[in-house]
C-alpha atoms as a PDB file:
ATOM      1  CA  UNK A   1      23.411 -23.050  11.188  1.00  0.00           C
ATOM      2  CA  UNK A   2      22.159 -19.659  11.546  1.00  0.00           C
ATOM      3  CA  UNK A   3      20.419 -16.830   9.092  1.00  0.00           C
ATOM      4  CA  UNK A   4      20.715 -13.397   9.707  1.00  0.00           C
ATOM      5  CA  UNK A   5      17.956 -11.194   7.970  1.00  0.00           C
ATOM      6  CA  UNK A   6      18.726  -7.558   7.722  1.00  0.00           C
ATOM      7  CA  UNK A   7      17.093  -4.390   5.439  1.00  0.00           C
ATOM      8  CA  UNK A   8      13.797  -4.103   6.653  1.00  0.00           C
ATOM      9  CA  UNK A   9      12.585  -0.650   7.798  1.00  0.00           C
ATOM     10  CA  UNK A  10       9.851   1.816   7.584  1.00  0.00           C
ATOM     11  CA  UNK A  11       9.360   3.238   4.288  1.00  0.00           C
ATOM     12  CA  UNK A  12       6.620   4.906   2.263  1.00  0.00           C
ATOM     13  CA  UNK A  13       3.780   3.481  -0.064  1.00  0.00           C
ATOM     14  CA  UNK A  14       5.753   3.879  -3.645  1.00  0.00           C
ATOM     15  CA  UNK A  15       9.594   3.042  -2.039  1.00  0.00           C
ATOM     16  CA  UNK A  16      11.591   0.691  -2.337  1.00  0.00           C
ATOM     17  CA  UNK A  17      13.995  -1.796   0.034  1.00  0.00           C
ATOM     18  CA  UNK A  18      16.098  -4.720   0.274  1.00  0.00           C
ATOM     19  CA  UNK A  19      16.338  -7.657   2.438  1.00  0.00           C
ATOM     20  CA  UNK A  20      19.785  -9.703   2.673  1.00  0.00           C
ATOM     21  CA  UNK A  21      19.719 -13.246   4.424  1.00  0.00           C
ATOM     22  CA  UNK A  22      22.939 -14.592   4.335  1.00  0.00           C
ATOM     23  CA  UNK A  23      23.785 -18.447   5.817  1.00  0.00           C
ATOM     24  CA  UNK A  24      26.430 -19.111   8.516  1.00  0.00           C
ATOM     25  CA  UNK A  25      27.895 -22.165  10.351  1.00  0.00           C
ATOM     26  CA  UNK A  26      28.462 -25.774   8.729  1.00  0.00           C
ATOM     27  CA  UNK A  27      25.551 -26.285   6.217  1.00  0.00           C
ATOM     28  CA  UNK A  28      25.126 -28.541   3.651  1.00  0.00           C
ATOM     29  CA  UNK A  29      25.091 -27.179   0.293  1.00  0.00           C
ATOM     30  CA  UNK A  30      21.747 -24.898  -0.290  1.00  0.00           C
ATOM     31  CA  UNK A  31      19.159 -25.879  -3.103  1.00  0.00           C
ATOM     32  CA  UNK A  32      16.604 -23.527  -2.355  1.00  0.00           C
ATOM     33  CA  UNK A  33      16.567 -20.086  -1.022  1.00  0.00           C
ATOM     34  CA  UNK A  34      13.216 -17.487  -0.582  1.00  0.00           C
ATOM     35  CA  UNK A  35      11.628 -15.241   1.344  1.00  0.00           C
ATOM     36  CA  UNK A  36       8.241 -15.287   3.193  1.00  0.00           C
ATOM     37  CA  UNK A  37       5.951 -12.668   5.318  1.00  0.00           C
ATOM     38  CA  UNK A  38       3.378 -12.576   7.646  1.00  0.00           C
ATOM     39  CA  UNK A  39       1.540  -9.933   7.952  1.00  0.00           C
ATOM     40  CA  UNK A  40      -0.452  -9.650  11.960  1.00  0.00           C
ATOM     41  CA  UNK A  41      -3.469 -12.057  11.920  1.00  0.00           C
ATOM     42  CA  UNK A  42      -2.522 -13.540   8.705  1.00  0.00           C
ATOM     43  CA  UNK A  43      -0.449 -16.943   8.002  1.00  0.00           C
ATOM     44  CA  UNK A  44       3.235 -17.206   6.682  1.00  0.00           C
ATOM     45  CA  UNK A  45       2.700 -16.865   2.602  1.00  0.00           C
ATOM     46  CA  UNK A  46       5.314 -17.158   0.198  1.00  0.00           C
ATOM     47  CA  UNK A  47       6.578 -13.730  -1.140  1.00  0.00           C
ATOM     48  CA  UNK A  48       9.422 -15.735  -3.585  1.00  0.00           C
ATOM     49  CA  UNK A  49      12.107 -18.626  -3.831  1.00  0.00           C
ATOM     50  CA  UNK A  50      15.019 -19.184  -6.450  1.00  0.00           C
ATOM     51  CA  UNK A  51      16.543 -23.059  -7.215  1.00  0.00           C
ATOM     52  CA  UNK A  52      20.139 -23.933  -7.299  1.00  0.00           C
ATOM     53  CA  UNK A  53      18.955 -22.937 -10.998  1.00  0.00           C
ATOM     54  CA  UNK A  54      18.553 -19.369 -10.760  1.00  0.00           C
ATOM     55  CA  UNK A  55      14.689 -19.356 -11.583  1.00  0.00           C
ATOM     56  CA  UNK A  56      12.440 -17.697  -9.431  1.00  0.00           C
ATOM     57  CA  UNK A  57       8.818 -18.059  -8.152  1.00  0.00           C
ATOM     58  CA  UNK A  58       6.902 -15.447  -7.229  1.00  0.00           C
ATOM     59  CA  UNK A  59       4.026 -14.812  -5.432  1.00  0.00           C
ATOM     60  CA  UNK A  60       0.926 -13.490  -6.687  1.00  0.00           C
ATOM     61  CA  UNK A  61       0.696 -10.340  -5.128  1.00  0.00           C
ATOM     62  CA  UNK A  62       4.316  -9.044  -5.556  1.00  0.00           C
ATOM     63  CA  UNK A  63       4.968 -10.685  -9.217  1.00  0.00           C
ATOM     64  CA  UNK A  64       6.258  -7.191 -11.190  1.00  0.00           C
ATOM     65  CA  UNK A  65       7.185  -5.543  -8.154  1.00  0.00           C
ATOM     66  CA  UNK A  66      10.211  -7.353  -6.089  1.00  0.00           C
ATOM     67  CA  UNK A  67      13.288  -9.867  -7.512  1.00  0.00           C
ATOM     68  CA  UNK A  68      14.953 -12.067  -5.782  1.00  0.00           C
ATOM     69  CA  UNK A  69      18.723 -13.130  -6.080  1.00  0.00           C
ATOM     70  CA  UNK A  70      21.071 -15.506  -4.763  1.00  0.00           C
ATOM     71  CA  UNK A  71      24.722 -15.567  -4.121  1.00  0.00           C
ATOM     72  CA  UNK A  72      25.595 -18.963  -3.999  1.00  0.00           C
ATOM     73  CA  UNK A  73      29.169 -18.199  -2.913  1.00  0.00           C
ATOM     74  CA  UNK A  74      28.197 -16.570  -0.169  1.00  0.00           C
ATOM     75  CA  UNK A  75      24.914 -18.386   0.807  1.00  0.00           C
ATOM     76  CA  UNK A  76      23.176 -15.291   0.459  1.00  0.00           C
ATOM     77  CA  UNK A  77      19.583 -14.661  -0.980  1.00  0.00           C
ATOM     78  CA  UNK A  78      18.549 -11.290  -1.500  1.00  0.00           C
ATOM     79  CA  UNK A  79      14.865  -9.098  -2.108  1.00  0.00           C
ATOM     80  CA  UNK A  80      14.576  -5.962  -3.975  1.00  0.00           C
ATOM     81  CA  UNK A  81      11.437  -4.800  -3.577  1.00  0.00           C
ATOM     82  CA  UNK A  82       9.968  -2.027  -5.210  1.00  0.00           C
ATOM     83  CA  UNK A  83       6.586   0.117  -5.628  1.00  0.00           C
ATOM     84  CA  UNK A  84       5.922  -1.165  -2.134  1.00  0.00           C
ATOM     85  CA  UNK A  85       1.904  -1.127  -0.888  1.00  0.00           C
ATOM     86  CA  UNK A  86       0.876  -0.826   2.874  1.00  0.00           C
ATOM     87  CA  UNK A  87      -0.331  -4.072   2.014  1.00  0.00           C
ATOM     88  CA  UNK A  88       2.976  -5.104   1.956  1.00  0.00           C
ATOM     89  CA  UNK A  89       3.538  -4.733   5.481  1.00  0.00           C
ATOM     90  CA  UNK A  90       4.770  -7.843   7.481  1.00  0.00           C
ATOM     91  CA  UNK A  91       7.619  -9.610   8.704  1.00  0.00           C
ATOM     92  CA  UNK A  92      10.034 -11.036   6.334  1.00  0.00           C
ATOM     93  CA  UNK A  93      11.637 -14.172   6.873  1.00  0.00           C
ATOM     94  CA  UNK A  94      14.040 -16.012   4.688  1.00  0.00           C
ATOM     95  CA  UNK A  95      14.287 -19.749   4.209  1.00  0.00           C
ATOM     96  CA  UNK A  96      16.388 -22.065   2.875  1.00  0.00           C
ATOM     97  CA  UNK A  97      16.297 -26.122   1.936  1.00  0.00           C
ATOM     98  CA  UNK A  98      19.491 -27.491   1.340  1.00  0.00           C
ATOM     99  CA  UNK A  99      20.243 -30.664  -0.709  1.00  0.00           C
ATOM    100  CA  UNK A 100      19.866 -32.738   2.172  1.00  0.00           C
ATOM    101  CA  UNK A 101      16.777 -31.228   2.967  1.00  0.00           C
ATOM    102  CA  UNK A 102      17.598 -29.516   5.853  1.00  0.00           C
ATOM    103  CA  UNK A 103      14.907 -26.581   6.707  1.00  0.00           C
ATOM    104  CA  UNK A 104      16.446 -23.053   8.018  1.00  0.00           C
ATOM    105  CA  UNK A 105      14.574 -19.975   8.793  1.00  0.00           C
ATOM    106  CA  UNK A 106      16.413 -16.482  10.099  1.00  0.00           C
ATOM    107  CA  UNK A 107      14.783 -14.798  12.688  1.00  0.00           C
ATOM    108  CA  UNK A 108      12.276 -12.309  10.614  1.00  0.00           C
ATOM    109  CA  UNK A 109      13.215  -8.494   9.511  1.00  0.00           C
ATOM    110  CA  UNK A 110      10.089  -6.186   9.805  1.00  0.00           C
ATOM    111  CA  UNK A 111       9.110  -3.937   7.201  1.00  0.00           C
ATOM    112  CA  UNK A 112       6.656  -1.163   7.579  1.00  0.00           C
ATOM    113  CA  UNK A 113       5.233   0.334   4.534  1.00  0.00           C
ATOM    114  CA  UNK A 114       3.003   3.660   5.371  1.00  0.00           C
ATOM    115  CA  UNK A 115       0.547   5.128   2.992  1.00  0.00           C
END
């Protein structure tokens, strides 16, 4: 099983981007799908996760500002992320728990946010 990350880039304070992570290879069916960052020095937080249900969790510091989205059909979680913050900056990682509970992580998407 493999997750490819992709949509991270350099962008300034105010912009906006979004990450894709989409699920490949024989994997049991996927319960819950998020994102998570580290930023250099810091530990892994949890920037948001969506059930099989469709509700999200945010974290604190992005609540208002990013939504994430799944595609079950395609085992594919997404991030929009908006009014972005050098604060923001980190590597992205998605993650996913399937029903089975099964961890997966992709392999991290870096996103620069300059002021």
């Amino acid at each position: 099983v493999q997750l490819q990350a992709s949509g991270g880039g350099l962008v300034q304070a105010g912009g906006s981007l979004r990450l894709s992570c989409s699920a490949s290879g024989s994997i049991f069916s996927i319960n819950v799908m998020g994102w998570y960052r580290q930023a250099p020095g810091n530990q892994r937080e949890m920037v948001a996760t969506v059930g099989s249900s469709g509700n999200p969790n945010y974290g604190d510091s992005v609540k208002g500002r990013f939504t994430i989205s799944r595609d079950n059909a395609k085992n594919t979680v997404y991030l929009q992320m908006n009014s972005l913050k050098p604060e923001d900056t980190a590597i992205y990682y998605c993650g996913m728990i399937s029903w089975n509970l099964n961890h997966y992580w992709g392999q991290g998407t870096l996103v620069t946010v300059s002021s």
